[in-house]
C-alpha atoms as a PDB file:
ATOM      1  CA  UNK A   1     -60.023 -95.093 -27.130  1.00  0.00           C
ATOM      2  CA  UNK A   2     -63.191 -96.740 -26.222  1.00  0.00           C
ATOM      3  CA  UNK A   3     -66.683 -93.960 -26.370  1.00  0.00           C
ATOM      4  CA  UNK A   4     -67.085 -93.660 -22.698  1.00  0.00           C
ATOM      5  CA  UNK A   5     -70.236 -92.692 -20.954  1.00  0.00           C
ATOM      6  CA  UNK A   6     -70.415 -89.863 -17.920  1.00  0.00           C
ATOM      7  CA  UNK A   7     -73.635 -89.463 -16.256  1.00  0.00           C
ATOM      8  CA  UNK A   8     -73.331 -86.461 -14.441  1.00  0.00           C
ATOM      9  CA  UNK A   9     -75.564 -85.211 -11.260  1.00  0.00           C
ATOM     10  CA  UNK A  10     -76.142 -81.394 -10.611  1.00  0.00           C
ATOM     11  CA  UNK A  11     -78.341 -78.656 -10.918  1.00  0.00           C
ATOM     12  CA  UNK A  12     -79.502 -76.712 -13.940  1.00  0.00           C
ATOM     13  CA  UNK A  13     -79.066 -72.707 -13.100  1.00  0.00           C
ATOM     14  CA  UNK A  14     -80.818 -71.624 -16.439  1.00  0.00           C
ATOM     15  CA  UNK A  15     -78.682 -68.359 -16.926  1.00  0.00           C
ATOM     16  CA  UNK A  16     -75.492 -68.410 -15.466  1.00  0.00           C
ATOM     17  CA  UNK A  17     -72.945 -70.696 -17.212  1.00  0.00           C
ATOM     18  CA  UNK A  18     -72.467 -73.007 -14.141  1.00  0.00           C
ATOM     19  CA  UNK A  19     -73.527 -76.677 -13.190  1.00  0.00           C
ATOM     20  CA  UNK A  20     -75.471 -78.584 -15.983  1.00  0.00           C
ATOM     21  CA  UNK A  21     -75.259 -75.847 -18.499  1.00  0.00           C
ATOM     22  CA  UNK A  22     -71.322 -76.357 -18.190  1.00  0.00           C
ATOM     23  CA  UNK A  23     -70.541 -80.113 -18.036  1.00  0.00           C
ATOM     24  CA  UNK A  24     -73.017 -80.818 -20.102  1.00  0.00           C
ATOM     25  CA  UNK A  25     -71.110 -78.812 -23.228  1.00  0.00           C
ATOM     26  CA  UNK A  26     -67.753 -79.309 -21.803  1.00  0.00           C
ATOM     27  CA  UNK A  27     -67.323 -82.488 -21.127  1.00  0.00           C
ATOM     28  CA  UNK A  28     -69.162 -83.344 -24.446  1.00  0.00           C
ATOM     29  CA  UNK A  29     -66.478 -81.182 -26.042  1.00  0.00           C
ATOM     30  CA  UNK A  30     -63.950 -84.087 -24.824  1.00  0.00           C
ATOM     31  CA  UNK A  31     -65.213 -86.566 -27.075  1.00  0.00           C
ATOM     32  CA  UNK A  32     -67.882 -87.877 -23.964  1.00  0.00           C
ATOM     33  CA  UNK A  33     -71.059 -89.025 -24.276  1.00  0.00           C
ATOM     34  CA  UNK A  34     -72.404 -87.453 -21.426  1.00  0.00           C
ATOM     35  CA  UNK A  35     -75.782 -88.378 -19.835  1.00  0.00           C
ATOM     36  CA  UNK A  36     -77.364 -86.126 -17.000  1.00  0.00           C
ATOM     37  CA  UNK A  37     -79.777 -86.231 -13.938  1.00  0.00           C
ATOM     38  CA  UNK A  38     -80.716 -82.537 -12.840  1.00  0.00           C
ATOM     39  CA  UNK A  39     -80.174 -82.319  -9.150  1.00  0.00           C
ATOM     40  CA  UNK A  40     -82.880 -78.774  -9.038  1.00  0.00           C
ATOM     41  CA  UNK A  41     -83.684 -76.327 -11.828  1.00  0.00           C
ATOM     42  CA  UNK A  42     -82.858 -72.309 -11.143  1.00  0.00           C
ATOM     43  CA  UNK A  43     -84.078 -69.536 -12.956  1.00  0.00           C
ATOM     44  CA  UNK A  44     -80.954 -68.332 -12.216  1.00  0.00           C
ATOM     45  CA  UNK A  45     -77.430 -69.222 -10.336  1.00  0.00           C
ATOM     46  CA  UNK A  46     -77.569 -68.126  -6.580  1.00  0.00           C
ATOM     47  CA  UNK A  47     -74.801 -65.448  -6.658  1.00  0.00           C
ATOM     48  CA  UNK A  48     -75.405 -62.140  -7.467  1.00  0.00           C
ATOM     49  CA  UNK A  49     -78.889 -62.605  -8.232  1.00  0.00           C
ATOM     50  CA  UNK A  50     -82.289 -61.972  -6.252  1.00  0.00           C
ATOM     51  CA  UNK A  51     -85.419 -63.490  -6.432  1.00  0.00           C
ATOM     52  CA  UNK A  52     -84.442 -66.789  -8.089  1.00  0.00           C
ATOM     53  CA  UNK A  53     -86.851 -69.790  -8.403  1.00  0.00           C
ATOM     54  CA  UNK A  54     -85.588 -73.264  -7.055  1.00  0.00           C
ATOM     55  CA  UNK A  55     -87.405 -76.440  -8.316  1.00  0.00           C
ATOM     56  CA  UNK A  56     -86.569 -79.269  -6.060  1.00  0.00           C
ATOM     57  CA  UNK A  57     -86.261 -82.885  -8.098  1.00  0.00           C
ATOM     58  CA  UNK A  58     -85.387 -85.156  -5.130  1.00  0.00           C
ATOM     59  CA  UNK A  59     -88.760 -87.060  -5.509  1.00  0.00           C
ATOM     60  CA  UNK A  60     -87.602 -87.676  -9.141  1.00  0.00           C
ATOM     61  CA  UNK A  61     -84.379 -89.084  -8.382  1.00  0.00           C
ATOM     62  CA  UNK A  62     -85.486 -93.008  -7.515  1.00  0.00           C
ATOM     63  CA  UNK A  63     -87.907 -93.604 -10.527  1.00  0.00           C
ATOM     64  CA  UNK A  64     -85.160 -92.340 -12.752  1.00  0.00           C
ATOM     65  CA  UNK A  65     -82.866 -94.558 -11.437  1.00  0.00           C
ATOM     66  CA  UNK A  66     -85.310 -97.606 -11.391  1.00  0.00           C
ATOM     67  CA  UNK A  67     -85.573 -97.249 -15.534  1.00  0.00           C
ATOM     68  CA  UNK A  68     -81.879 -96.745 -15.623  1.00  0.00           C
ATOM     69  CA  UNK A  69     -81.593-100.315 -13.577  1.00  0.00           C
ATOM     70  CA  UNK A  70     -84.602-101.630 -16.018  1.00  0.00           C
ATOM     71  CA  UNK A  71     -83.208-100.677 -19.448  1.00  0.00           C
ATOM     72  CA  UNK A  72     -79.651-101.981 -18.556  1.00  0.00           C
ATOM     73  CA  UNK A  73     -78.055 -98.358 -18.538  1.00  0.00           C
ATOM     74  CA  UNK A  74     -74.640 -97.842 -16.726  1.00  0.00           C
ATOM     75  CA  UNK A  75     -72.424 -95.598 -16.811  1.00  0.00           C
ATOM     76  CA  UNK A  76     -68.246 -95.342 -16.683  1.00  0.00           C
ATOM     77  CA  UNK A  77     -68.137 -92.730 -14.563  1.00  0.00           C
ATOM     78  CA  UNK A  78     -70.435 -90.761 -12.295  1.00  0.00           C
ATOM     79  CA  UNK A  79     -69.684 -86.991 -11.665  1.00  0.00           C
ATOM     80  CA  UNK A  80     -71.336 -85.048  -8.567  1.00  0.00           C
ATOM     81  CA  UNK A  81     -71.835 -81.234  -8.438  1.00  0.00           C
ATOM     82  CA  UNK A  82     -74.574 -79.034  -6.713  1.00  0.00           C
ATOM     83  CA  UNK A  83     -76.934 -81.004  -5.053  1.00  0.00           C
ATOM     84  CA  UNK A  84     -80.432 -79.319  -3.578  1.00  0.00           C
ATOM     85  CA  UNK A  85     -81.048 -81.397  -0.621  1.00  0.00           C
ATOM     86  CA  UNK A  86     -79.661 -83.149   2.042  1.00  0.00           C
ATOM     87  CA  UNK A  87     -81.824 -86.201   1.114  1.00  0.00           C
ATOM     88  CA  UNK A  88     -79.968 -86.096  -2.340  1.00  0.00           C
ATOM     89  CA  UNK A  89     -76.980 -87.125  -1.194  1.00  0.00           C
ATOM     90  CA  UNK A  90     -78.053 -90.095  -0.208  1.00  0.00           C
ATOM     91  CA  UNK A  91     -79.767 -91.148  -3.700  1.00  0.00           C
ATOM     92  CA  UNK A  92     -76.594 -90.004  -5.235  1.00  0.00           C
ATOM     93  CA  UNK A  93     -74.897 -92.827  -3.200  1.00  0.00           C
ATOM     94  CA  UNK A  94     -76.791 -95.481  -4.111  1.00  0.00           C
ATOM     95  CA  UNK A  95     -76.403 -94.449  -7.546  1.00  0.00           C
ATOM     96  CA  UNK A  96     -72.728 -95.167  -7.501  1.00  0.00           C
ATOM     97  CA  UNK A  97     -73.438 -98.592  -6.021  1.00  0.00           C
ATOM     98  CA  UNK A  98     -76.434 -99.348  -8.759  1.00  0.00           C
ATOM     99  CA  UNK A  99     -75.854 -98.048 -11.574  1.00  0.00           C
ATOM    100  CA  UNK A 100     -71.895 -96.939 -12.627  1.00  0.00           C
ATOM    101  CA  UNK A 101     -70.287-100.196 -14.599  1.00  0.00           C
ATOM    102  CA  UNK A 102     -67.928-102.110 -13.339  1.00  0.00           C
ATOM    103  CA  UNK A 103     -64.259-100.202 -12.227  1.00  0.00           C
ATOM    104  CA  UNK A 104     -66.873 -96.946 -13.158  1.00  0.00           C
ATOM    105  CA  UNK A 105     -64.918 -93.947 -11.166  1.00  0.00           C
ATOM    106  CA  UNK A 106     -66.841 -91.713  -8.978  1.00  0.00           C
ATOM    107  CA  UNK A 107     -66.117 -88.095  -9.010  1.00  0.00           C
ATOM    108  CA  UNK A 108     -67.505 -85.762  -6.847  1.00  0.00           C
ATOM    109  CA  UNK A 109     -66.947 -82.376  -6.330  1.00  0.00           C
ATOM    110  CA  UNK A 110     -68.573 -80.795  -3.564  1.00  0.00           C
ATOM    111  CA  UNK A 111     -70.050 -77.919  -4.219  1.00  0.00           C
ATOM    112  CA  UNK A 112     -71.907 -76.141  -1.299  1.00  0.00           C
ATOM    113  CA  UNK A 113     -68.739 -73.185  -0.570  1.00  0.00           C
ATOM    114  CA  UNK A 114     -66.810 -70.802  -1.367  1.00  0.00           C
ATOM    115  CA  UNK A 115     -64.540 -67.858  -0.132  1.00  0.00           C
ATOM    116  CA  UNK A 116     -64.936 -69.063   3.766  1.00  0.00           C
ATOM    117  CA  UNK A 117     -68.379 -69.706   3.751  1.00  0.00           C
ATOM    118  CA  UNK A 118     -71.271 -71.841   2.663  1.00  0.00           C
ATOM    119  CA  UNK A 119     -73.684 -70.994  -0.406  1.00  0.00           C
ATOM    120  CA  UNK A 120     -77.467 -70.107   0.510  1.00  0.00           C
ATOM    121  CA  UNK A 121     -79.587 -72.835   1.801  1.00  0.00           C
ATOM    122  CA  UNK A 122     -76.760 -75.250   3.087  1.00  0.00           C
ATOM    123  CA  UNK A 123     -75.812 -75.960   6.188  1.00  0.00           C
ATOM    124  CA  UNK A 124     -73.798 -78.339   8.880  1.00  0.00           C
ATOM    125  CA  UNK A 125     -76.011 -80.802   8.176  1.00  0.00           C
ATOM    126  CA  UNK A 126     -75.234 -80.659   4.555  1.00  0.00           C
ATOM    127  CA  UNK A 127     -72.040 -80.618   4.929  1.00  0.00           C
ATOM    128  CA  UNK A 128     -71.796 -83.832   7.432  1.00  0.00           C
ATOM    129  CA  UNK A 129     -73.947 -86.049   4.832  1.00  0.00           C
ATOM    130  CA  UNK A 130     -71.572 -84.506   2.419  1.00  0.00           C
ATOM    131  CA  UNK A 131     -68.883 -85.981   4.088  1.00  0.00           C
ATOM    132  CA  UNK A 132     -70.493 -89.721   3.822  1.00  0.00           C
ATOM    133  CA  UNK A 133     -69.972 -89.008  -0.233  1.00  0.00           C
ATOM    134  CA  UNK A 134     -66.827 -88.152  -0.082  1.00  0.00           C
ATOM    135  CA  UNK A 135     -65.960 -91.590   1.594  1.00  0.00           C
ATOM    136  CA  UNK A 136     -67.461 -92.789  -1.818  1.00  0.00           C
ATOM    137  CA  UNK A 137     -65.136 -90.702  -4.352  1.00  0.00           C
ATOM    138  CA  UNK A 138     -62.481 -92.052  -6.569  1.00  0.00           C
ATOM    139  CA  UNK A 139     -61.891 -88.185  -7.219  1.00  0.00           C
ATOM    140  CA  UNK A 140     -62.994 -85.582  -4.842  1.00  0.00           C
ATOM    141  CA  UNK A 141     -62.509 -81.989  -6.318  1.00  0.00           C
ATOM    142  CA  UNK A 142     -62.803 -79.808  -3.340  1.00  0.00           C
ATOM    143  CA  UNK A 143     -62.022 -75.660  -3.474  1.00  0.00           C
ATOM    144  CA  UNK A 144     -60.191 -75.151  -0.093  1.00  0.00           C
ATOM    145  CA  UNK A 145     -63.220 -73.323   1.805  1.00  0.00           C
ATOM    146  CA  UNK A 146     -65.152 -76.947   1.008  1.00  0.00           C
ATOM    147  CA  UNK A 147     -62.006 -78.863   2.053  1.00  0.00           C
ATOM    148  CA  UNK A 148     -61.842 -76.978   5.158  1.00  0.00           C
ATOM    149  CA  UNK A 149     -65.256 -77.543   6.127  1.00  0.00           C
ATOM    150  CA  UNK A 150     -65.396 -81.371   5.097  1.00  0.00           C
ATOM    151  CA  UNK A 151     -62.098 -81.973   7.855  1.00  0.00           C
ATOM    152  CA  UNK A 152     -63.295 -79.624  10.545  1.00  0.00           C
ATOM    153  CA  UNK A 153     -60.955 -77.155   9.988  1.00  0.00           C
ATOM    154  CA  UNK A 154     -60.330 -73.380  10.312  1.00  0.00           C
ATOM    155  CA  UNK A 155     -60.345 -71.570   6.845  1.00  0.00           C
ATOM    156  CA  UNK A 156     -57.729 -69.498   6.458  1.00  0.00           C
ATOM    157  CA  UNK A 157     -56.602 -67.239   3.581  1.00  0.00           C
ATOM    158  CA  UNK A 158     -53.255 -67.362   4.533  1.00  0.00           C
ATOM    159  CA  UNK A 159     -51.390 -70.858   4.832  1.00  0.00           C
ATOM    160  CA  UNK A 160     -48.262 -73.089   4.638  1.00  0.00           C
ATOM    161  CA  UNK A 161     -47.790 -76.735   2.925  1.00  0.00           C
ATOM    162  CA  UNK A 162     -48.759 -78.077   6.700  1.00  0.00           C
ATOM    163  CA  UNK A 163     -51.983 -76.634   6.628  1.00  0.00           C
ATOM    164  CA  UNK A 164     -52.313 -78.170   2.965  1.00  0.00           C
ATOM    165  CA  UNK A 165     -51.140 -81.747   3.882  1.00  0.00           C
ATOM    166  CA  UNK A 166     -52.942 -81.646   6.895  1.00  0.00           C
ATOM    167  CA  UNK A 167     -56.216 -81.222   4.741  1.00  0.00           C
ATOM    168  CA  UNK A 168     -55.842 -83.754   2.296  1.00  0.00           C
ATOM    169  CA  UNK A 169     -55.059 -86.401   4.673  1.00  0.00           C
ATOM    170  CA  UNK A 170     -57.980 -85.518   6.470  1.00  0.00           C
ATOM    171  CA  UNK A 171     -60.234 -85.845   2.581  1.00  0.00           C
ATOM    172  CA  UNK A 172     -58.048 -89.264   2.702  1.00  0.00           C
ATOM    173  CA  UNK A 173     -59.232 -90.383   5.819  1.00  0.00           C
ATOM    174  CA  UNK A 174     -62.764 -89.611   4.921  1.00  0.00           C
ATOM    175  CA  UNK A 175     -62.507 -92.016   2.400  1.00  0.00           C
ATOM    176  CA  UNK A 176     -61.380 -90.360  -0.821  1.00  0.00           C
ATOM    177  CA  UNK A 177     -58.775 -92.496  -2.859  1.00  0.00           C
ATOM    178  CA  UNK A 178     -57.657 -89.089  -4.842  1.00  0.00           C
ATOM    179  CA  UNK A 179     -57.891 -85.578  -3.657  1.00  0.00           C
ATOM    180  CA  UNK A 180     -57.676 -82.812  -6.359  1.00  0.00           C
ATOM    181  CA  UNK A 181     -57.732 -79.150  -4.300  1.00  0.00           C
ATOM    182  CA  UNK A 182     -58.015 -76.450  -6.569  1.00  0.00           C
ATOM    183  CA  UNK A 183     -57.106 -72.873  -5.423  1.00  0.00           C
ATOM    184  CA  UNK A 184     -53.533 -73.251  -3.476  1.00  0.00           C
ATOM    185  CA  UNK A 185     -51.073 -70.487  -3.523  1.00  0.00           C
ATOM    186  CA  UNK A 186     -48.146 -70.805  -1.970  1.00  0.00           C
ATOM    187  CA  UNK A 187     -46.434 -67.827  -3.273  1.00  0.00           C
ATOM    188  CA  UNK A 188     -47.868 -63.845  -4.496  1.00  0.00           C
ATOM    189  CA  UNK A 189     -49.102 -63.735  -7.956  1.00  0.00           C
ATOM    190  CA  UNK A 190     -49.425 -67.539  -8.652  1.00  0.00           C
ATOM    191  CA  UNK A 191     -51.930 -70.076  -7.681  1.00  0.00           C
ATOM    192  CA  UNK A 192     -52.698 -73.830  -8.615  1.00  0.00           C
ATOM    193  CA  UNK A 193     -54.233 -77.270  -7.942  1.00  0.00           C
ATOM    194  CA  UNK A 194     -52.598 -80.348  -5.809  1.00  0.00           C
ATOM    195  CA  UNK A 195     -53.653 -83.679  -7.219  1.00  0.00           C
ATOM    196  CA  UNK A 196     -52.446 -85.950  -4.200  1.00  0.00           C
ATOM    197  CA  UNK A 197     -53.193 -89.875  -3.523  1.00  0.00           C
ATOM    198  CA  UNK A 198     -52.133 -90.794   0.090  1.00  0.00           C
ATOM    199  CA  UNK A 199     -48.052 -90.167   0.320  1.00  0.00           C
ATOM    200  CA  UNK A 200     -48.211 -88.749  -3.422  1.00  0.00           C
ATOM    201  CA  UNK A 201     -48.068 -85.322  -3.708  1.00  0.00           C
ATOM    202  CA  UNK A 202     -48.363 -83.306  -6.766  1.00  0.00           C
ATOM    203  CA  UNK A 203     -48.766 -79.621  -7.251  1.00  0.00           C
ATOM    204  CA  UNK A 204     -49.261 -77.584 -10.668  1.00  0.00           C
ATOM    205  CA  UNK A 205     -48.909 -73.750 -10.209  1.00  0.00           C
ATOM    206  CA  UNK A 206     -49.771 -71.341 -12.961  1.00  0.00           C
ATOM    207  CA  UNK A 207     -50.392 -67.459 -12.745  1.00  0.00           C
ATOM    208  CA  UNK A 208     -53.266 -66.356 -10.709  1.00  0.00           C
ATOM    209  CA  UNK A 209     -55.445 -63.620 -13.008  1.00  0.00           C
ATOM    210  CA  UNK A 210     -57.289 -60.459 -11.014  1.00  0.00           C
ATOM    211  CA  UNK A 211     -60.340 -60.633 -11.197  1.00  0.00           C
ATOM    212  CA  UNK A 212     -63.084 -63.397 -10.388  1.00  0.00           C
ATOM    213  CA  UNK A 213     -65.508 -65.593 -12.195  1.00  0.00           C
ATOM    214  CA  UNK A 214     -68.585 -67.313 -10.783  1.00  0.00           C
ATOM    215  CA  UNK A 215     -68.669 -71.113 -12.401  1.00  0.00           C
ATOM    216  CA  UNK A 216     -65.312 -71.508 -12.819  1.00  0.00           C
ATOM    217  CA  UNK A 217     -65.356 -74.291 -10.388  1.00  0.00           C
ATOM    218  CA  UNK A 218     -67.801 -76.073 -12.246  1.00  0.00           C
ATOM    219  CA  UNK A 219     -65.643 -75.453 -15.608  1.00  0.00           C
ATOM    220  CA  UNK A 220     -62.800 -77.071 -13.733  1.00  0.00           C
ATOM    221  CA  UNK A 221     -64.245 -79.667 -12.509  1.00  0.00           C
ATOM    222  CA  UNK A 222     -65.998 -80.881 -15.916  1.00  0.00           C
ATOM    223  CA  UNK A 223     -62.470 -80.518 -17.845  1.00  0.00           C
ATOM    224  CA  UNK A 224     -61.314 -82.541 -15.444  1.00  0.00           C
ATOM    225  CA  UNK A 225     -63.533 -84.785 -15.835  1.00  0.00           C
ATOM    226  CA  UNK A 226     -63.669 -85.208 -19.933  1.00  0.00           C
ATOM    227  CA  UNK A 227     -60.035 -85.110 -19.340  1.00  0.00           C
ATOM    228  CA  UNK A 228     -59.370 -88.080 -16.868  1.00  0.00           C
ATOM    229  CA  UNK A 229     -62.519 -90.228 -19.015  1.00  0.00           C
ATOM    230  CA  UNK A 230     -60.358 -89.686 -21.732  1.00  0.00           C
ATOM    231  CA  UNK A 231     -57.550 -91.723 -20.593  1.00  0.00           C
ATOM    232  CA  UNK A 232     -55.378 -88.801 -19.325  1.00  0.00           C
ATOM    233  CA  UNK A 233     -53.372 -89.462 -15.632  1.00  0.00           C
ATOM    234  CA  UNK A 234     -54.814 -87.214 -13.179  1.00  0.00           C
ATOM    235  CA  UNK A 235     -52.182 -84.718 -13.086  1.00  0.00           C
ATOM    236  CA  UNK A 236     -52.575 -84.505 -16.953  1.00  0.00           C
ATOM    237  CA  UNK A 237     -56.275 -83.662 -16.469  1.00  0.00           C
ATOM    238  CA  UNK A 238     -55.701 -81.477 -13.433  1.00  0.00           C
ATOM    239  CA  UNK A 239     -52.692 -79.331 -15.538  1.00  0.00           C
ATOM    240  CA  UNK A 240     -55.443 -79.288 -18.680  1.00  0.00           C
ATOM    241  CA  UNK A 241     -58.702 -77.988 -16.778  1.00  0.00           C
ATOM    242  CA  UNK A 242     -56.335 -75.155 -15.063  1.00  0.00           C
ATOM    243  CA  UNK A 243     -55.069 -74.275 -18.229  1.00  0.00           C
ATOM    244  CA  UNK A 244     -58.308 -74.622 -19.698  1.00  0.00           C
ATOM    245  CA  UNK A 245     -59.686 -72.337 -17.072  1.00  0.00           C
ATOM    246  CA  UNK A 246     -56.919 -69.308 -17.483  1.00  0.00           C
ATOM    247  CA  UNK A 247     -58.675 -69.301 -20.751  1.00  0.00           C
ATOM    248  CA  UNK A 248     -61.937 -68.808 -20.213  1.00  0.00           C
ATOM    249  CA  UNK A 249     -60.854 -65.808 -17.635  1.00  0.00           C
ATOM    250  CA  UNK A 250     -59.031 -64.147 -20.428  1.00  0.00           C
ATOM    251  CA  UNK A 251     -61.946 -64.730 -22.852  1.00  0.00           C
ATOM    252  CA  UNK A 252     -64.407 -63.106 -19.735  1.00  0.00           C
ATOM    253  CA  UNK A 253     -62.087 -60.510 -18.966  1.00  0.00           C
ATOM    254  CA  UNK A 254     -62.382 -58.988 -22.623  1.00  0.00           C
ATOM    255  CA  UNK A 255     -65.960 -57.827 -22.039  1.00  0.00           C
ATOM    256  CA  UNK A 256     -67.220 -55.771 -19.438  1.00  0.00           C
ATOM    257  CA  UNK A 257     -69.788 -56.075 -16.820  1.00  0.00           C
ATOM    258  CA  UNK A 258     -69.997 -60.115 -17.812  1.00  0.00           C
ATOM    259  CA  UNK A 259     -69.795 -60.399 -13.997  1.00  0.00           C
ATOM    260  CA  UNK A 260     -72.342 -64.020 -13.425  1.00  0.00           C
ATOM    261  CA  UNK A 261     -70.242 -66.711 -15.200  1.00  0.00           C
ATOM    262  CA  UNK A 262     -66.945 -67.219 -17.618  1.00  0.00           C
ATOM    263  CA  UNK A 263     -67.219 -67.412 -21.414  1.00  0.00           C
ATOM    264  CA  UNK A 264     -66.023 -70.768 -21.980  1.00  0.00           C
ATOM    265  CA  UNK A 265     -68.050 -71.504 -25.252  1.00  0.00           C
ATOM    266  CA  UNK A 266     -65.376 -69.414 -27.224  1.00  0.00           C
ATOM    267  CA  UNK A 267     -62.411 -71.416 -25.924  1.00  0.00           C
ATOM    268  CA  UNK A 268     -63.440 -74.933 -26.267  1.00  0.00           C
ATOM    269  CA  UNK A 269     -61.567 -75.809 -29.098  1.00  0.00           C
ATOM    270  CA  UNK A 270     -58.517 -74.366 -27.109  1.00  0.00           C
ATOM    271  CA  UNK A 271     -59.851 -77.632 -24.660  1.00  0.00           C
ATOM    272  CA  UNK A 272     -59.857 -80.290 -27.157  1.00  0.00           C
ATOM    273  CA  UNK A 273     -56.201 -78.912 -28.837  1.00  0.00           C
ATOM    274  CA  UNK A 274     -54.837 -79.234 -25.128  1.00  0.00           C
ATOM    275  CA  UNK A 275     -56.395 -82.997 -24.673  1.00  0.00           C
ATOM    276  CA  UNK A 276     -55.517 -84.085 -28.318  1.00  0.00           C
ATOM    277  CA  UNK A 277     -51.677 -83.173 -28.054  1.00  0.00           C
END
């Protein structure tokens, strides 16, 4: 296996085990070199918590990738999370086009919802210029509430394989070449992730765990990511980073009151057992 290089684009929530402070480690963990361009710094994650700062770093976003461009750096894959401004979105476009190497995959998972509605300080706006970088994504790694929003539909709780195949030919039609939705249950007590490419369907279910994590999406979305760099298909690294995930709930779940993120540092070699078999 050739050393592969991920830059990936997102915030850093400085307590909180989401965004940067998970794809950085996690992806890293899958053998990665992994390269990163903070989207906004947080004192803290914006669930749960009051009172957190917010550090804007759109303005920084162009001279970083002008030295990038100077000193010859690319990168073989480019992986989107939390972005802090509408503006970004568009810098995080032209970063595909300047400075991922040739056949470099885009990934971007877009993180602005959850559980029916949006996440404080987005809005339709957001979520239209959101839709122009989708039309850019190898991978797109929506939950279903972002899904939803992204093809103009109704969320709904309750659902049927229509209402699922309806939505990711919609993400198709945006532009996506690959859709992986996470979160689909079809029947009580399980849940899992479709991986679909226009006509291809393909769904992994696993048990669904009580109880709730924030940053689990983001954990996802980075196995998924070390996964597929390593050479895995994208059902492999779909399967791996819900696996990967059930873990870190049953780590999280053994100590109380750890309510504002999942303990995935104990369970990373558990990550690189599942990608080495």
């Amino acid at each position: 296996m050739s050393y592969k290089r991920v830059l990936t684009i997102q915030d850093i929530s400085c307590v909180g085990q989401c965004s940067l402070t998970v794809a950085l480690p996690v992806i890293s963990a899958c053998g990665v070199e992994t390269a990163v361009l903070p989207s906004a710094v947080l004192s803290t994650h914006t669930a749960g918590f009051s009172g957190y700062t917010f550090r804007d770093l759109t303005d920084d976003m162009p001279a970083i990738k002008e030295h990038w461009i100077k000193e010859n750096i690319k990168f073989d894959a480019i992986y989107t999370g939390y972005l802090g401004s509408t503006k970004q979105i568009g810098y995080v476009a032209d970063m595909f086009d300047s400075v991922g190497n040739c056949g470099a995959l885009n990934i971007v998972d877009p993180a602005m919802a959850d559980n029916g509605k949006l996440y404080p300080g987005f809005d339709a706006e957001f979520v239209e210029a959101m839709k122009g970088l989708c039309a850019k994504a190898d991978y797109l790694v929506p939950n279903i509430t972002e899904a939803a929003l992204l093809c103009d539909m109704e969320y709904r709780t309750e659902y049927d394989r229509a209402y699922v195949d309806e939505i990711l030919d919609k993400l198709c039609d945006l532009g996506a070449k690959n859709v992986v939705l996470t979160g689909i249950s079809y029947t009580e007590g399980k849940t899992g992730v479709v991986v679909y490419k226009k006509g291809e369907y393909q769904y992994y279910e696993h048990d669904f765990l009580p109880g709730s994590c924030h940053g689990t999406g983001d954990i996802y979305a980075s196995a998924f990511v070390g996964a597929l760099v390593r050479g895995k298909s994208a059902y492999e690294s779909a399967k791996i980073a819900a696996d990967y995930v059930i873990e870190c709930i049953k780590a999280t779940s053994e100590e109380n009151n750890h309510w504002y993120g999942a303990k995935f540092e104990p369970v990373l070699g558990k990550l690189i057992e599942m990608l080495n078999k």
